[in-house]
N, C-alpha and C. Protein backbone atom coordinates (compact mmCIF):
# COMPACT_ATOMS: atom_id res chain seq x y z
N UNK A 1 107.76 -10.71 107.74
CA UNK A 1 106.74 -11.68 108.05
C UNK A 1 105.44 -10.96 108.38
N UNK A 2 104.42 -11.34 107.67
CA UNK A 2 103.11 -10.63 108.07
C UNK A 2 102.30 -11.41 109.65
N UNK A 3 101.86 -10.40 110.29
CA UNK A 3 101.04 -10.90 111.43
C UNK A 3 99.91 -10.63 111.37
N UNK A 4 98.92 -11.12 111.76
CA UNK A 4 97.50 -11.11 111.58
C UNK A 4 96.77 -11.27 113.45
N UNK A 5 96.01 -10.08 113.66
CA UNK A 5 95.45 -9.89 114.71
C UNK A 5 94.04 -9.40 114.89
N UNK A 6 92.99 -10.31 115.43
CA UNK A 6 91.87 -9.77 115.95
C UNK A 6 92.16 -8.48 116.80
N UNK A 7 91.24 -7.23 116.49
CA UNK A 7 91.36 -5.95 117.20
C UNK A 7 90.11 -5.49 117.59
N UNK A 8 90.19 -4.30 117.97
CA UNK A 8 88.50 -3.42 118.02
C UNK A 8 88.84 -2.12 117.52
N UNK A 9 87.88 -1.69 116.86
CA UNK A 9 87.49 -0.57 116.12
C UNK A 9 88.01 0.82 116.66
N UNK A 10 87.49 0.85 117.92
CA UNK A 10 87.95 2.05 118.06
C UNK A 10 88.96 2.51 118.80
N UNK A 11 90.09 1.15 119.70
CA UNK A 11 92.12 1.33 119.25
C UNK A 11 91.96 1.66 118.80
N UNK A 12 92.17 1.01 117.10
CA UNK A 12 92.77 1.08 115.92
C UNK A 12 92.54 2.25 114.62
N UNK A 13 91.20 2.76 115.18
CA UNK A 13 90.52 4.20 114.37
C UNK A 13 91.73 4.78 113.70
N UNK A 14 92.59 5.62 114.31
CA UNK A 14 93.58 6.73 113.99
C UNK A 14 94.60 5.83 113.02
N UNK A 15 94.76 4.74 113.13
CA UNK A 15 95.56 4.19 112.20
C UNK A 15 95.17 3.83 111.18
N UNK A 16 94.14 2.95 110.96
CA UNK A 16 93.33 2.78 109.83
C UNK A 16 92.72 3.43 109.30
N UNK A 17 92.26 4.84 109.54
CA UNK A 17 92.10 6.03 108.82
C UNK A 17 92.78 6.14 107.01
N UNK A 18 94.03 6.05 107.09
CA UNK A 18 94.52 6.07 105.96
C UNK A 18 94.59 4.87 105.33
N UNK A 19 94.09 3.76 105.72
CA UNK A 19 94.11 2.71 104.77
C UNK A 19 92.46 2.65 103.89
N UNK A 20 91.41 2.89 104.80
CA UNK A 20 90.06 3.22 104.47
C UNK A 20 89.92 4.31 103.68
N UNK A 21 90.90 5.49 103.52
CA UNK A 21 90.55 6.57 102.65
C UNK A 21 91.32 5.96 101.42
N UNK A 22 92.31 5.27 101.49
CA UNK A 22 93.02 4.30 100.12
C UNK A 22 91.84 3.53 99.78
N UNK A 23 91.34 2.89 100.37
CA UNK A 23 89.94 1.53 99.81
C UNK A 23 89.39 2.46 99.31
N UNK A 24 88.92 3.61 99.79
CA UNK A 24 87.65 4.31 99.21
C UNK A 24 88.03 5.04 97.95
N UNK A 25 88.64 5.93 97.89
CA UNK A 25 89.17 6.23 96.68
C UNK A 25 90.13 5.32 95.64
N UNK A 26 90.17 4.56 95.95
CA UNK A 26 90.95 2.85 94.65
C UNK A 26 89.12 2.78 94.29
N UNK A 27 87.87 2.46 95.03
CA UNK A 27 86.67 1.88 94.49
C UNK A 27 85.81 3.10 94.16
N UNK A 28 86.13 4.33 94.47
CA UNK A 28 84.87 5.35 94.80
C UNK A 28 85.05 6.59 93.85
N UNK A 29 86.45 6.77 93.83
CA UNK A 29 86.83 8.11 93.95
C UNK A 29 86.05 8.58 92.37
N UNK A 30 86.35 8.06 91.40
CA UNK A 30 86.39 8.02 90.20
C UNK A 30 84.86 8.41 89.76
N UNK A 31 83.89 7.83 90.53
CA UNK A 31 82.30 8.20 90.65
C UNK A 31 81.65 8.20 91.78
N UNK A 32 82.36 9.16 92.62
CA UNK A 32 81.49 8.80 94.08
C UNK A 32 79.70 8.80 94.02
N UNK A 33 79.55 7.33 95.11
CA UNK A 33 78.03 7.84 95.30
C UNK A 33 77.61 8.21 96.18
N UNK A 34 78.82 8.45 97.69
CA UNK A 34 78.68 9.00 98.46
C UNK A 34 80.11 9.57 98.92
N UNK A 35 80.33 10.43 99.40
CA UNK A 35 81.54 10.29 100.43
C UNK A 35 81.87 9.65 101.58
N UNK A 36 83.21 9.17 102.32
CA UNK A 36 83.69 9.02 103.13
C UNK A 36 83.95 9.51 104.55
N UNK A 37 82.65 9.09 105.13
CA UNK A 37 82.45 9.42 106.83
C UNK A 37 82.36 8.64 107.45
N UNK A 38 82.57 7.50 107.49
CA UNK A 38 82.83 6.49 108.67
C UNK A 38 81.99 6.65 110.18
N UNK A 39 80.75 6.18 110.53
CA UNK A 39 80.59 6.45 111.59
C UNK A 39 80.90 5.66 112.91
N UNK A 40 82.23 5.81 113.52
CA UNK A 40 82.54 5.36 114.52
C UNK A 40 81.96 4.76 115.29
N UNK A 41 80.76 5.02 115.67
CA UNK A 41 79.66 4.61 117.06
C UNK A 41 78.94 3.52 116.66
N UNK A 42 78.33 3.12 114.96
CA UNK A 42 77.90 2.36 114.48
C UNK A 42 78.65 1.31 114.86
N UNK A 43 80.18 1.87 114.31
CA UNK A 43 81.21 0.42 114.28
C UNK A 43 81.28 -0.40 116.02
N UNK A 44 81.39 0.93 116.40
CA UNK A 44 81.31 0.22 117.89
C UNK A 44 80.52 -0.79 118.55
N UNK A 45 79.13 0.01 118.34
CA UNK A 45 77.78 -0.28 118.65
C UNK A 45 77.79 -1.96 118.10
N UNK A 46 78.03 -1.85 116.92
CA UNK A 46 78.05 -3.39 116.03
C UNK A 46 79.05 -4.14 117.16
N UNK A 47 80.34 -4.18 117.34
CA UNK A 47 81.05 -4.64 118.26
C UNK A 47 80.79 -4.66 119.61
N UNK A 48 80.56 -3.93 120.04
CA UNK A 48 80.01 -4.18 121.54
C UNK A 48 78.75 -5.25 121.43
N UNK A 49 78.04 -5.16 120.55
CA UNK A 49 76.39 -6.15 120.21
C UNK A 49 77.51 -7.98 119.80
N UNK A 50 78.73 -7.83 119.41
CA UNK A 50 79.49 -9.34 119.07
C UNK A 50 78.90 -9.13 117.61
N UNK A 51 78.78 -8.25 116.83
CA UNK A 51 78.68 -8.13 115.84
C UNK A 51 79.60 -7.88 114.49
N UNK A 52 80.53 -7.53 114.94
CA UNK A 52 81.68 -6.82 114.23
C UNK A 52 82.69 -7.55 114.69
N UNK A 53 83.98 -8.13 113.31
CA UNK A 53 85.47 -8.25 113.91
C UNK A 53 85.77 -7.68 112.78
N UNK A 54 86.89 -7.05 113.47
CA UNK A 54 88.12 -6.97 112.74
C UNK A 54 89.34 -7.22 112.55
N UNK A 55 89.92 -7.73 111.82
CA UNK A 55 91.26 -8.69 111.62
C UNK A 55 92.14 -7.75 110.80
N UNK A 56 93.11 -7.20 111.24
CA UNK A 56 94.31 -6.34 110.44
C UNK A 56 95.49 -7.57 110.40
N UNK A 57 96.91 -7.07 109.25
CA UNK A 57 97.33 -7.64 108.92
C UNK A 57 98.84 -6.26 108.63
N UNK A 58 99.83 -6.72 109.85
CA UNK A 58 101.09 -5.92 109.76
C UNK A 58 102.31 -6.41 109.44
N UNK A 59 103.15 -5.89 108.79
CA UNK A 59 104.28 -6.09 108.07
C UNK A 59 105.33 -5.27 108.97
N UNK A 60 106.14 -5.79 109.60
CA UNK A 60 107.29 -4.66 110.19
C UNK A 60 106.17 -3.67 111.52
N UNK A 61 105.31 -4.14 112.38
CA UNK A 61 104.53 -3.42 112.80
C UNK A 61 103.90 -2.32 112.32
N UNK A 62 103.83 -2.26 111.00
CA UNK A 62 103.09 -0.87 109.87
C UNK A 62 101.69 -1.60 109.34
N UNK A 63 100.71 -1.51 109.71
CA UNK A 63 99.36 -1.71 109.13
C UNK A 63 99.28 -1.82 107.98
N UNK A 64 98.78 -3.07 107.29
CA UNK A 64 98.95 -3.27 105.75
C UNK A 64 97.81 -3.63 105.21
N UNK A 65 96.53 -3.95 105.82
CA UNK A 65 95.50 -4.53 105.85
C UNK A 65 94.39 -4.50 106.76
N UNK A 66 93.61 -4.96 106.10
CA UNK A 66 92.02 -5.19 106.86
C UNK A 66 91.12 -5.95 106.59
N UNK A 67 90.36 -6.36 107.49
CA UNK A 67 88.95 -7.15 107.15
C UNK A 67 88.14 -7.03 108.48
N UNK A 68 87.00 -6.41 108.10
CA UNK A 68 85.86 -6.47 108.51
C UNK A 68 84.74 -6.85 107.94
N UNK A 69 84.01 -7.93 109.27
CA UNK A 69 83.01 -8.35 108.68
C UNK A 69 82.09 -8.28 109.82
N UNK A 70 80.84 -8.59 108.94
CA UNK A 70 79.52 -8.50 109.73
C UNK A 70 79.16 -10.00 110.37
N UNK A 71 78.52 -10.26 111.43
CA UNK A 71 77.90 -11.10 111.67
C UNK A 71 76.82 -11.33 112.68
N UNK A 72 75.88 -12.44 112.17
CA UNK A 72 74.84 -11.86 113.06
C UNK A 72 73.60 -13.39 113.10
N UNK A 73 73.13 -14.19 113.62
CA UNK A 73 72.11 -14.97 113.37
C UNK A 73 71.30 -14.72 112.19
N UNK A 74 70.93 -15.90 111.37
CA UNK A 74 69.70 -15.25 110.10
C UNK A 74 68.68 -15.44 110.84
N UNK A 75 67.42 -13.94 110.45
CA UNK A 75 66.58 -13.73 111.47
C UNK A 75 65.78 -14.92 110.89
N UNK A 76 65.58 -15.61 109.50
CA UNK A 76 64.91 -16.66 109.71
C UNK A 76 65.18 -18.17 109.77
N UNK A 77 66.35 -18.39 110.73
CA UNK A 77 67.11 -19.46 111.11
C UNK A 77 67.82 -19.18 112.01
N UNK A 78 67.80 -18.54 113.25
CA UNK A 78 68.39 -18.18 114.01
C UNK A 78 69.33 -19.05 115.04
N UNK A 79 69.20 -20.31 114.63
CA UNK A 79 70.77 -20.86 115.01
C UNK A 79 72.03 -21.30 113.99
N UNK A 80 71.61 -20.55 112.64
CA UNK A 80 73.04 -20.29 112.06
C UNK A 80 73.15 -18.79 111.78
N UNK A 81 74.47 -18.88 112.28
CA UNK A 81 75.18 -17.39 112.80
C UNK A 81 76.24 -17.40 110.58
N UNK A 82 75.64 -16.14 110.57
CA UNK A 82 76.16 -15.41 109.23
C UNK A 82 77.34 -14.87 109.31
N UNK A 83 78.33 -14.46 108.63
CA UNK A 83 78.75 -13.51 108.26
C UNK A 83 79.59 -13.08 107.14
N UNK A 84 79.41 -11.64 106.51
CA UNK A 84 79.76 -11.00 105.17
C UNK A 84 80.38 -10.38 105.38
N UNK A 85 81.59 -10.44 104.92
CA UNK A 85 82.93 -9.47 104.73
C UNK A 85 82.26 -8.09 104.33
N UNK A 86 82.70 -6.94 104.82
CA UNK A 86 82.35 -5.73 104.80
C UNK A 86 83.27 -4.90 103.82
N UNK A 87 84.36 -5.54 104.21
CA UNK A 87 85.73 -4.59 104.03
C UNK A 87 86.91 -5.80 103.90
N UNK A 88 87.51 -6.11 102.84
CA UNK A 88 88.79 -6.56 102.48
C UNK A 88 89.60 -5.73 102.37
N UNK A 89 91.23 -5.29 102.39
CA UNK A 89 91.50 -4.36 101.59
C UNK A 89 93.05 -4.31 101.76
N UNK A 90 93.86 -4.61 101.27
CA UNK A 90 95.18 -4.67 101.04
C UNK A 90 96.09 -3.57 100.61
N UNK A 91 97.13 -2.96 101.50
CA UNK A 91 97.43 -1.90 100.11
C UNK A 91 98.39 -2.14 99.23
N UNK A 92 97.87 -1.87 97.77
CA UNK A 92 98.25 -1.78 96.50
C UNK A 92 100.48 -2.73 96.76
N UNK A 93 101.12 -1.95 97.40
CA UNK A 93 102.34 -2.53 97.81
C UNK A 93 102.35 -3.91 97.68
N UNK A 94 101.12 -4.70 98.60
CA UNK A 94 101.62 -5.60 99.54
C UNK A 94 100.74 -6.82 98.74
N UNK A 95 99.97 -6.83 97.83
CA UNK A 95 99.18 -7.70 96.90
C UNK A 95 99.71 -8.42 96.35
N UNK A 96 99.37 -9.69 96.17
CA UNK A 96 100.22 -10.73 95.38
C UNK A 96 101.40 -11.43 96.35
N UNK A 97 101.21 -10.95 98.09
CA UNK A 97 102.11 -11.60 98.51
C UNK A 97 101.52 -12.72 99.56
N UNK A 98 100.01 -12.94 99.70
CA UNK A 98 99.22 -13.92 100.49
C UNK A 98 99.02 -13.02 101.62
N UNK A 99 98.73 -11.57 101.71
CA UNK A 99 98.24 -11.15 102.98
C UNK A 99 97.00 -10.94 102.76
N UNK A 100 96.19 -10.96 102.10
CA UNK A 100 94.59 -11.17 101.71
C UNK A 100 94.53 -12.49 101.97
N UNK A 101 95.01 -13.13 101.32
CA UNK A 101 94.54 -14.64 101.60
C UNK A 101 94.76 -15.07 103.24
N UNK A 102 96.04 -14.39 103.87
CA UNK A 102 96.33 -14.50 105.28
C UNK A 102 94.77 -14.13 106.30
N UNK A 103 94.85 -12.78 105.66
CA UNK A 103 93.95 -12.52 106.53
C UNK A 103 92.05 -13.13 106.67
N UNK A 104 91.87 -13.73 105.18
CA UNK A 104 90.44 -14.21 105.21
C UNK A 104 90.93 -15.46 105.74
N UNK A 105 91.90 -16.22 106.24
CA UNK A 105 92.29 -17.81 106.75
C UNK A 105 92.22 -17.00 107.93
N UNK A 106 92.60 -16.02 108.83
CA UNK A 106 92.71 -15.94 109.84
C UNK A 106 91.41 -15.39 110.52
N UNK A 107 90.93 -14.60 109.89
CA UNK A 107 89.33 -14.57 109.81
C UNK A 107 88.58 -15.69 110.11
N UNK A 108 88.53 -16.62 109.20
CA UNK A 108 87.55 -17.31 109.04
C UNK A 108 88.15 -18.40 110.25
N UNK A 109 88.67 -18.65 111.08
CA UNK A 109 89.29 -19.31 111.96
C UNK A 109 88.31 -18.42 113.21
N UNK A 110 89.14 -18.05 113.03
CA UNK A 110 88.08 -16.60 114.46
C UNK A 110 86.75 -16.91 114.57
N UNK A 111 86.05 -16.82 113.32
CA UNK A 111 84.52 -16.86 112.95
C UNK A 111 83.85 -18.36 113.25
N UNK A 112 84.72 -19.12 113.04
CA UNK A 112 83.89 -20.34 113.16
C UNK A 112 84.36 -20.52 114.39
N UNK A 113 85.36 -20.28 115.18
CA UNK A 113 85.60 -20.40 116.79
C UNK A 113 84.38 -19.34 117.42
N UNK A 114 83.89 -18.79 116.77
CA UNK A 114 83.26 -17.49 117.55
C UNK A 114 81.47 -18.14 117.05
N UNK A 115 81.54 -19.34 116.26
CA UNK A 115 79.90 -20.06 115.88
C UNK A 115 79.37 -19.51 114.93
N UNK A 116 79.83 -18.96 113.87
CA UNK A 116 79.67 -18.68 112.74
C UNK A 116 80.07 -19.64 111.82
N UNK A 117 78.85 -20.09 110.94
CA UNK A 117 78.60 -21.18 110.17
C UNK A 117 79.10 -20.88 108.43
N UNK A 118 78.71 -19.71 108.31
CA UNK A 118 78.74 -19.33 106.59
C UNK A 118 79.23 -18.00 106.74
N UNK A 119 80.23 -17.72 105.71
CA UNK A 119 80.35 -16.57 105.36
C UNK A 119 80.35 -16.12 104.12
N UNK A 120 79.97 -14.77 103.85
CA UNK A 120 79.55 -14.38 102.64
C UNK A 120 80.51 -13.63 102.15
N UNK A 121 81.31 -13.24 100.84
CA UNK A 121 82.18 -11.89 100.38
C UNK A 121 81.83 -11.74 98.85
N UNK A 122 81.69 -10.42 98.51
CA UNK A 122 81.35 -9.46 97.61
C UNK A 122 82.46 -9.37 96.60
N UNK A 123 82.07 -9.32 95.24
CA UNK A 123 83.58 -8.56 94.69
C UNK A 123 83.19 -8.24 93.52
N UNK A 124 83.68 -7.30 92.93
CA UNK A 124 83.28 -6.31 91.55
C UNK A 124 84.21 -7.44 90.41
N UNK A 125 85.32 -7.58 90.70
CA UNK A 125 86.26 -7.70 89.88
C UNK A 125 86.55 -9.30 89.44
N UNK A 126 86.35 -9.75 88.06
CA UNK A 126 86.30 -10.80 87.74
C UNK A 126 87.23 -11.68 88.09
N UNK A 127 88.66 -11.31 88.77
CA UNK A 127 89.92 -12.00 89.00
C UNK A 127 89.79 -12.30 90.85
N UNK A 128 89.52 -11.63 90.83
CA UNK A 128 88.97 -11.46 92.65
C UNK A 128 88.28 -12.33 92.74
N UNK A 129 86.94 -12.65 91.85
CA UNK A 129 86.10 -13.54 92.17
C UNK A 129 86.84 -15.11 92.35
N UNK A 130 87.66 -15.16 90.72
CA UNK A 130 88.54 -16.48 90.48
C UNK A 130 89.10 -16.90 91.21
N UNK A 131 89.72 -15.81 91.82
CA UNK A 131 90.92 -16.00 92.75
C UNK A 131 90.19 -16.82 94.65
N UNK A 132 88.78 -16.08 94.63
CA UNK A 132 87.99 -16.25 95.73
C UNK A 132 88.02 -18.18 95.71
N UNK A 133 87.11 -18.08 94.53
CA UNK A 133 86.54 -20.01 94.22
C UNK A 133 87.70 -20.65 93.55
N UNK A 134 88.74 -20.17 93.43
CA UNK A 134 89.75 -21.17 92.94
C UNK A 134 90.62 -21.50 94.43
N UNK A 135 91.23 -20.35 95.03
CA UNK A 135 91.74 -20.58 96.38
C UNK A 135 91.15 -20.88 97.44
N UNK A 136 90.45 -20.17 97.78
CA UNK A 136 89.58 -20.23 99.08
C UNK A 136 88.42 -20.70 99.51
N UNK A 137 88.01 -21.50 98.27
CA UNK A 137 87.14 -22.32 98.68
C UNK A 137 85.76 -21.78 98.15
N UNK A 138 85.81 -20.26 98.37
CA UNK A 138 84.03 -19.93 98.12
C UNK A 138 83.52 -20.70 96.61
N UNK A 139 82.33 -20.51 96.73
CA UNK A 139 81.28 -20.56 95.73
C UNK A 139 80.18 -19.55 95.42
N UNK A 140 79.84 -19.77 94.33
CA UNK A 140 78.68 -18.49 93.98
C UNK A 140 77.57 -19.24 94.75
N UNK A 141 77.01 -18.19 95.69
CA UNK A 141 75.89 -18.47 96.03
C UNK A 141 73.91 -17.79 95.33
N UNK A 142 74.39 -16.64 94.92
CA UNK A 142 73.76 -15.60 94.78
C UNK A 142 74.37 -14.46 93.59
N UNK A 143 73.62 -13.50 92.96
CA UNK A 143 73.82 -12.95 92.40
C UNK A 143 73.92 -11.66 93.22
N UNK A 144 74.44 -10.60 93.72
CA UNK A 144 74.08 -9.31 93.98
C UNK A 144 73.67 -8.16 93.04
N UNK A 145 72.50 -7.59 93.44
CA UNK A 145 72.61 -6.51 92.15
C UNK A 145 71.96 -5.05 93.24
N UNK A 146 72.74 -3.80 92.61
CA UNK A 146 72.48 -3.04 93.42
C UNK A 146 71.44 -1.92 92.70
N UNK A 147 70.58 -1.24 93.27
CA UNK A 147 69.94 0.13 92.72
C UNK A 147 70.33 1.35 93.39
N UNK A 148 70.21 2.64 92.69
CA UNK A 148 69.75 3.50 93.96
C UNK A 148 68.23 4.17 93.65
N UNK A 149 67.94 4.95 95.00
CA UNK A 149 66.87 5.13 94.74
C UNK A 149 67.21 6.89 95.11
């Protein structure tokens, strides 16, 4: 049975270590545009400000998952509270069994108890997207497009 728990960042650091170096190399490895340094204090800093949750998702008490997201007032509407998934990330094992979907329902429960109105999530992958607006409700709001400079 999967469980799903609001946490803080920096418990859970030493464990989620190896699930974040799996996300990063499944999306990165292949053409990095940066490497993998995680700055701890940011994450904190964001959390201590009520900026940051994070919602993991365990199987047999073994860490199987994650979601972090951002949230924050829009600075030009500042009584609706935002927030954008940062970090989804399932490992490869455990996909296809509703612990992604577990964890953005358990998320988004948190978020709107916590006065967060909208949330936003990202995704490269055309089935991800389907899977987003066919199950869960989202819609395209926006296009993202990225540069570097």
């Amino acid at each position: 049975m999967v469980e799903y728990e609001r946490t803080n960042i920096e418990s859970l650091a030493p464990e989620i270590a190896p699930l974040l170096r799996a996300n990063w190399e499944e999306r990165h490895s292949h053409a990095p545009k940066y490497s993998l340094a995680p700055d701890l204090d940011v994450y904190c800093d964001a959390e201590d400000k009520g900026w940051l949750y994070l919602f993991i998702a365990r199987i047999d008490n073994a860490l199987v998952g994650y979601e972090i997201v951002f949230a924050a007032p829009r600075p030009h509407a500042p009584s609706e509270m935002v927030g954008a998934v940062d970090t989804l990330y399932v490992l490869p094992e455990h996909r296809t069994k509703g612990v992604a979907a577990g964890l953005l329902a358990f998320g988004e429960k948190h978020l709107k108890d916590a006065g967060v109105n909208t949330v936003a999530i990202g995704a490269q992958d055309p089935r991800v997207i389907r899977w987003l607006r066919m199950t869960s409700g989202y819609r395209y709001a926006e296009t993202l497009l990225e540069k570097e400079l």
